[in-house]
N, C-alpha and C. Protein backbone atom coordinates (compact mmCIF):
# COMPACT_ATOMS: atom_id res chain seq x y z
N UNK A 1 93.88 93.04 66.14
CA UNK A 1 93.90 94.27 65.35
C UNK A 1 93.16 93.99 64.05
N UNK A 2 92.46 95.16 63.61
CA UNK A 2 91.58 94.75 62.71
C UNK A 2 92.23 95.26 61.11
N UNK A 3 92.46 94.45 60.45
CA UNK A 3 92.58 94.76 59.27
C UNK A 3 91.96 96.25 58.66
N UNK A 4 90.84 96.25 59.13
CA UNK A 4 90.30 97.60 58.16
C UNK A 4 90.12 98.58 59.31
N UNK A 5 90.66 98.32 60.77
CA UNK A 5 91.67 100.07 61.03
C UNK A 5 92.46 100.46 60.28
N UNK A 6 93.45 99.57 60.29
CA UNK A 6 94.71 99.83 59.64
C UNK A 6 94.59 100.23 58.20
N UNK A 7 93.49 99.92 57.75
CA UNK A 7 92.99 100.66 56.06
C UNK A 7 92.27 101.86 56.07
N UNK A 8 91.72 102.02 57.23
CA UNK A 8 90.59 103.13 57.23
C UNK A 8 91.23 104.46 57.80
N UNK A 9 91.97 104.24 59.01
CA UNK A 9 92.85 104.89 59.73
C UNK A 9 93.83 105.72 58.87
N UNK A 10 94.95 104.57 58.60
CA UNK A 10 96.14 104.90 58.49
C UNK A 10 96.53 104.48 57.39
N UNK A 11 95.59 104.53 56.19
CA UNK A 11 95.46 104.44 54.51
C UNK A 11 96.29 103.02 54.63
N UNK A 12 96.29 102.16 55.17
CA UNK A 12 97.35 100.78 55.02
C UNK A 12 96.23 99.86 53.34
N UNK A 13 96.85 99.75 52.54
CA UNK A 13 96.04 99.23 51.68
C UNK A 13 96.52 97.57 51.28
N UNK A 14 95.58 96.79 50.16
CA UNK A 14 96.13 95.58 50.32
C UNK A 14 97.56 94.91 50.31
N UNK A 15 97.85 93.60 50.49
CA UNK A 15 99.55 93.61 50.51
C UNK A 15 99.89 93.12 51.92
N UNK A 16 99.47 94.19 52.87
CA UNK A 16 100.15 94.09 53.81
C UNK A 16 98.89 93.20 54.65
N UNK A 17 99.83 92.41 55.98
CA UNK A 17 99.26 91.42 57.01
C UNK A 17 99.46 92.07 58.56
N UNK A 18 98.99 92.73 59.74
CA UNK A 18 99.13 92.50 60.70
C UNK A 18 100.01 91.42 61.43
N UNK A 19 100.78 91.93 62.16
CA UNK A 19 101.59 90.65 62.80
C UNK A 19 101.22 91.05 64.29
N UNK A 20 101.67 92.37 64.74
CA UNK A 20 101.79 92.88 66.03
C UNK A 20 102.20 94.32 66.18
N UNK A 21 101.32 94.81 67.47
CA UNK A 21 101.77 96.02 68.32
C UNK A 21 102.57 96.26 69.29
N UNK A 22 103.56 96.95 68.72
CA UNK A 22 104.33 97.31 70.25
C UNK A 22 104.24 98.50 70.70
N UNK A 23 104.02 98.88 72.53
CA UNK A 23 104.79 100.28 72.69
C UNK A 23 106.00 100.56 73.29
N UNK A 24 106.61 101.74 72.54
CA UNK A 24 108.10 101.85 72.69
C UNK A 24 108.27 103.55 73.28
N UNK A 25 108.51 103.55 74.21
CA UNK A 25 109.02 105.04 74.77
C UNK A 25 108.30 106.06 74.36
N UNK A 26 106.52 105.82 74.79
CA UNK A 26 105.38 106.74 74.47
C UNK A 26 104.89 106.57 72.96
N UNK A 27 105.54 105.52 72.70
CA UNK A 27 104.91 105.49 71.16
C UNK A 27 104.00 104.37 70.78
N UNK A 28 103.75 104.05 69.41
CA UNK A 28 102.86 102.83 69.31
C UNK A 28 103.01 102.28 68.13
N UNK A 29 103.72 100.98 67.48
CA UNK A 29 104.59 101.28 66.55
C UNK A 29 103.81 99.53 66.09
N UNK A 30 102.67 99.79 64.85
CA UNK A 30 101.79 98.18 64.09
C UNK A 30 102.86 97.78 63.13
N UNK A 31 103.27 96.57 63.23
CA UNK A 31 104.20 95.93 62.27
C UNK A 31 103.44 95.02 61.52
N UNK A 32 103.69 95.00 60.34
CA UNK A 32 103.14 94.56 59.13
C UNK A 32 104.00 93.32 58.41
N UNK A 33 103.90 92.49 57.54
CA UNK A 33 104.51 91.71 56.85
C UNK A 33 104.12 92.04 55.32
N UNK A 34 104.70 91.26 54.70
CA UNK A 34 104.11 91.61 53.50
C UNK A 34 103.56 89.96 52.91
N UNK A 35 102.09 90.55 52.52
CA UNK A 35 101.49 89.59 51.81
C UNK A 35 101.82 88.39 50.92
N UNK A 36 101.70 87.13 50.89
CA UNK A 36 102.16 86.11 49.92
C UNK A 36 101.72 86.46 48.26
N UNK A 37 101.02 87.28 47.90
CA UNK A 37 100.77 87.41 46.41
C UNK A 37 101.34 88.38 46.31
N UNK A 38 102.11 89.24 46.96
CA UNK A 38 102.85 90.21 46.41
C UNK A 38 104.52 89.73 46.06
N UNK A 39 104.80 88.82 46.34
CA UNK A 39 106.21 88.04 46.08
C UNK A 39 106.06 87.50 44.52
N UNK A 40 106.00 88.51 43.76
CA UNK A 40 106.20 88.48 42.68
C UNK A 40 107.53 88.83 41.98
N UNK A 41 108.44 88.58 40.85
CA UNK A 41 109.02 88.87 39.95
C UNK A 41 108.98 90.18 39.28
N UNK A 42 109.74 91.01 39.37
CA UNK A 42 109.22 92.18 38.40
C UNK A 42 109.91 91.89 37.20
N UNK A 43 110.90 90.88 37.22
CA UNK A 43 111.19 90.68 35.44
C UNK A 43 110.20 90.47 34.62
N UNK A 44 109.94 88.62 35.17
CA UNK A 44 109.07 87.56 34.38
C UNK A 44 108.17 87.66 34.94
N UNK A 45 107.50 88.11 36.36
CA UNK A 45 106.00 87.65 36.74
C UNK A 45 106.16 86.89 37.28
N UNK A 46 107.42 85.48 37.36
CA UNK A 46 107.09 84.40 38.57
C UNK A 46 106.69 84.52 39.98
N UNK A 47 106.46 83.55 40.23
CA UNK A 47 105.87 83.48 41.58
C UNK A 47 106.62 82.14 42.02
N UNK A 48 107.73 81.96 41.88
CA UNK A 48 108.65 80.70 42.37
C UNK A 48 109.67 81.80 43.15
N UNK A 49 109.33 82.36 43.84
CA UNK A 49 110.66 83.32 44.94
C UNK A 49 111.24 82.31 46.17
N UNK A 50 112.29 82.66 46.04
CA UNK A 50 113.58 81.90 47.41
C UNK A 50 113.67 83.49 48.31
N UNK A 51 113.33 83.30 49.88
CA UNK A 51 113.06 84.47 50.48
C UNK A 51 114.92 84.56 50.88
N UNK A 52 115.18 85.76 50.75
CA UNK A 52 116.83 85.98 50.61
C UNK A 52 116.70 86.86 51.64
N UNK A 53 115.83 86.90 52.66
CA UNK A 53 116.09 88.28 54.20
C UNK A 53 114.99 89.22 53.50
N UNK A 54 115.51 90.56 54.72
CA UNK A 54 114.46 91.27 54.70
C UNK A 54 114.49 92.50 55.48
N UNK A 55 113.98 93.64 55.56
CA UNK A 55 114.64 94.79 56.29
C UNK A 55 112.95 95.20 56.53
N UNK A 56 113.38 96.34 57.50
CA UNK A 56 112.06 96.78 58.26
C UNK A 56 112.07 98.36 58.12
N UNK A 57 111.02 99.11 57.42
CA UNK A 57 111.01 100.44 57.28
C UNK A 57 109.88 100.98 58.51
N UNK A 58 110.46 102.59 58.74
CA UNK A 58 109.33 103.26 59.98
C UNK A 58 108.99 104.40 59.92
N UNK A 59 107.94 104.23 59.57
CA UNK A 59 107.52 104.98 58.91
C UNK A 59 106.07 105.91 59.71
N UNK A 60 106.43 107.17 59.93
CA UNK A 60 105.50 108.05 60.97
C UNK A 60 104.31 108.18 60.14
N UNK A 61 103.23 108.17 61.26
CA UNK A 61 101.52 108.02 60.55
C UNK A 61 101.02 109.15 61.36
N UNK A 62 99.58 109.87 61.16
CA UNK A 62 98.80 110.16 62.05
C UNK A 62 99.16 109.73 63.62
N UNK A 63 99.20 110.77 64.44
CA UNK A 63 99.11 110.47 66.38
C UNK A 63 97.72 109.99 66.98
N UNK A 64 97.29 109.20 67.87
CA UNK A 64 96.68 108.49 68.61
C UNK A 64 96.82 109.12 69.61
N UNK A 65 95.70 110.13 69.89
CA UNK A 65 95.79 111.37 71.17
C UNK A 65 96.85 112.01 71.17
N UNK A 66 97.67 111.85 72.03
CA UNK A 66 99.16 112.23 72.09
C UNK A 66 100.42 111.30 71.94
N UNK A 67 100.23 110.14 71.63
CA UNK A 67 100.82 109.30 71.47
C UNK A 67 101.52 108.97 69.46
N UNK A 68 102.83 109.01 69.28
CA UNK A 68 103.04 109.51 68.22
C UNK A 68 103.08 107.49 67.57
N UNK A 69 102.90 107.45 66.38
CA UNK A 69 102.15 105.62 65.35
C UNK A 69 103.15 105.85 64.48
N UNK A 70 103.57 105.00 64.76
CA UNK A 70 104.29 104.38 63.40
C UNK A 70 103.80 102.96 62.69
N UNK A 71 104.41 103.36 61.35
CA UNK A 71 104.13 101.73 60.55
C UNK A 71 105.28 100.90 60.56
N UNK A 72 105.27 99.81 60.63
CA UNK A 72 106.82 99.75 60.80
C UNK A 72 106.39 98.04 59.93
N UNK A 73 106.62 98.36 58.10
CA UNK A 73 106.03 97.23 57.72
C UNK A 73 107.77 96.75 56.69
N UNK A 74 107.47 94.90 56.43
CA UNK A 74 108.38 94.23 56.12
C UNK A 74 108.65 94.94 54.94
N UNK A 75 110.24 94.43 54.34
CA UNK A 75 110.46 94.86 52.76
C UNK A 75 111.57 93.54 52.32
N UNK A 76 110.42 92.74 51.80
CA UNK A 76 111.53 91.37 52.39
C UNK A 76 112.56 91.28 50.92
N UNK A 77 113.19 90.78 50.43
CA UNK A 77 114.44 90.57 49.33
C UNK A 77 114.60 88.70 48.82
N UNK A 78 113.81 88.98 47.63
CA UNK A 78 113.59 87.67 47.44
C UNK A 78 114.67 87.29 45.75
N UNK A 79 114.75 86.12 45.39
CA UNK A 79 114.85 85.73 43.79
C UNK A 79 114.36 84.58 43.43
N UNK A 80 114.31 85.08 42.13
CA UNK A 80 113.36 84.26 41.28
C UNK A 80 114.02 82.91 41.37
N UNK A 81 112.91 81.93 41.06
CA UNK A 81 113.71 80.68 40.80
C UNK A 81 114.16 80.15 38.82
N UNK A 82 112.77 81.17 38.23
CA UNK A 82 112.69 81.00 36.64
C UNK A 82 114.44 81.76 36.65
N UNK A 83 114.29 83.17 36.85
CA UNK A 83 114.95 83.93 35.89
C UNK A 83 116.47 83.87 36.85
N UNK A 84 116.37 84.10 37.98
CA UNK A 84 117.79 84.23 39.18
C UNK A 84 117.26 86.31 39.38
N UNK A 85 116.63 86.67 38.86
CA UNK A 85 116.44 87.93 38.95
C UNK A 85 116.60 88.05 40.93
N UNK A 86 117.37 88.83 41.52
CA UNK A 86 117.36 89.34 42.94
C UNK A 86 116.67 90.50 43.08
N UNK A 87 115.56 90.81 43.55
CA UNK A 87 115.01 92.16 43.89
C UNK A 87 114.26 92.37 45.53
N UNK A 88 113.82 93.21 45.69
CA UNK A 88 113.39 93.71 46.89
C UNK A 88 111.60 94.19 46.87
N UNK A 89 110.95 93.53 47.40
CA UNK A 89 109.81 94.08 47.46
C UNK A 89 109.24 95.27 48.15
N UNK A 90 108.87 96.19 47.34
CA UNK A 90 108.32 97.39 47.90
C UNK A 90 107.18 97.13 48.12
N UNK A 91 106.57 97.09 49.34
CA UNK A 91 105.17 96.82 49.68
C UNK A 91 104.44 98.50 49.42
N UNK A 92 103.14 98.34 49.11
CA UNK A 92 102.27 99.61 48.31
C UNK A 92 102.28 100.60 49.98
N UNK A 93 102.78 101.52 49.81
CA UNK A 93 102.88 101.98 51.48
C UNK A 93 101.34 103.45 51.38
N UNK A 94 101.06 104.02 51.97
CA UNK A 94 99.96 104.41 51.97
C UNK A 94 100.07 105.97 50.92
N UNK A 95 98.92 106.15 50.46
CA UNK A 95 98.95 107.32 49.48
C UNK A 95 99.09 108.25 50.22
N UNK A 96 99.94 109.55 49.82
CA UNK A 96 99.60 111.08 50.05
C UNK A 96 98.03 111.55 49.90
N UNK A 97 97.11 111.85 50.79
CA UNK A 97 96.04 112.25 50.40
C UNK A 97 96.05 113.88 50.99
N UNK A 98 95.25 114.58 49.72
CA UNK A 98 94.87 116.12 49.76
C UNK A 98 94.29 116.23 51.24
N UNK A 99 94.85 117.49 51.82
CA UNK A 99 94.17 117.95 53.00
C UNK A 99 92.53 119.26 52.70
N UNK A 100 93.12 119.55 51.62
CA UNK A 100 91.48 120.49 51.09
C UNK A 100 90.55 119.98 51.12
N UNK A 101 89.91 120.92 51.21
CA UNK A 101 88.20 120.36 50.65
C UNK A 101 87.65 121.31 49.46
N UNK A 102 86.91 120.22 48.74
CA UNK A 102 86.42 121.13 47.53
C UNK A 102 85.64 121.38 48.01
N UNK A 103 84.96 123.20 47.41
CA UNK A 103 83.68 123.36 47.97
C UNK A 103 82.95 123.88 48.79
């Protein structure tokens, strides 16, 4: 799977990694991880994180003919090693874009 379907397609922007496709009961569902430079701190900025688990969001995209896509990318739960700060990474999930056209 190519990185820049998944950007071009289905607005997936940086952050996220390809892992794998599954299909599930007519569907087609790209699972994502989340990137090593995004395991950041939102206190201090460190980048010393202890990975504490992780949950999986699913999230409906654009259909593939008739076949209904999901994203189905990591939201892993890390803490700092500087501060002890516990938080959850929100990976950048894809923009709302305007359906108009100017013009």
């Amino acid at each position: 799977m190519s990185q820049s379907l998944l950007y071009h397609a289905f607005g997936v922007r940086e952050g996220y990694e390809y892992v794998r496709t599954e299909y599930r009961r007519g569907t087609v569902e790209f699972h994502l991880t989340v990137a090593p430079c995004l395991m950041v701190c939102p206190h201090c900025q460190g980048r010393e994180i202890i990975r504490k688990g992780k949950r999986f969001r699913r999230i409906q995209t654009v259909p593939i003919g008739f076949k209904a896509v999901f994203l189905v990318p990591e939201a892993p739960r890390g803490q700092c090693r500087g501060c002890g700060q516990v938080f959850e990474v929100a990976p950048p999930l894809p923009r709302a874009m305007s359906t108009t056209r100017n013009g």
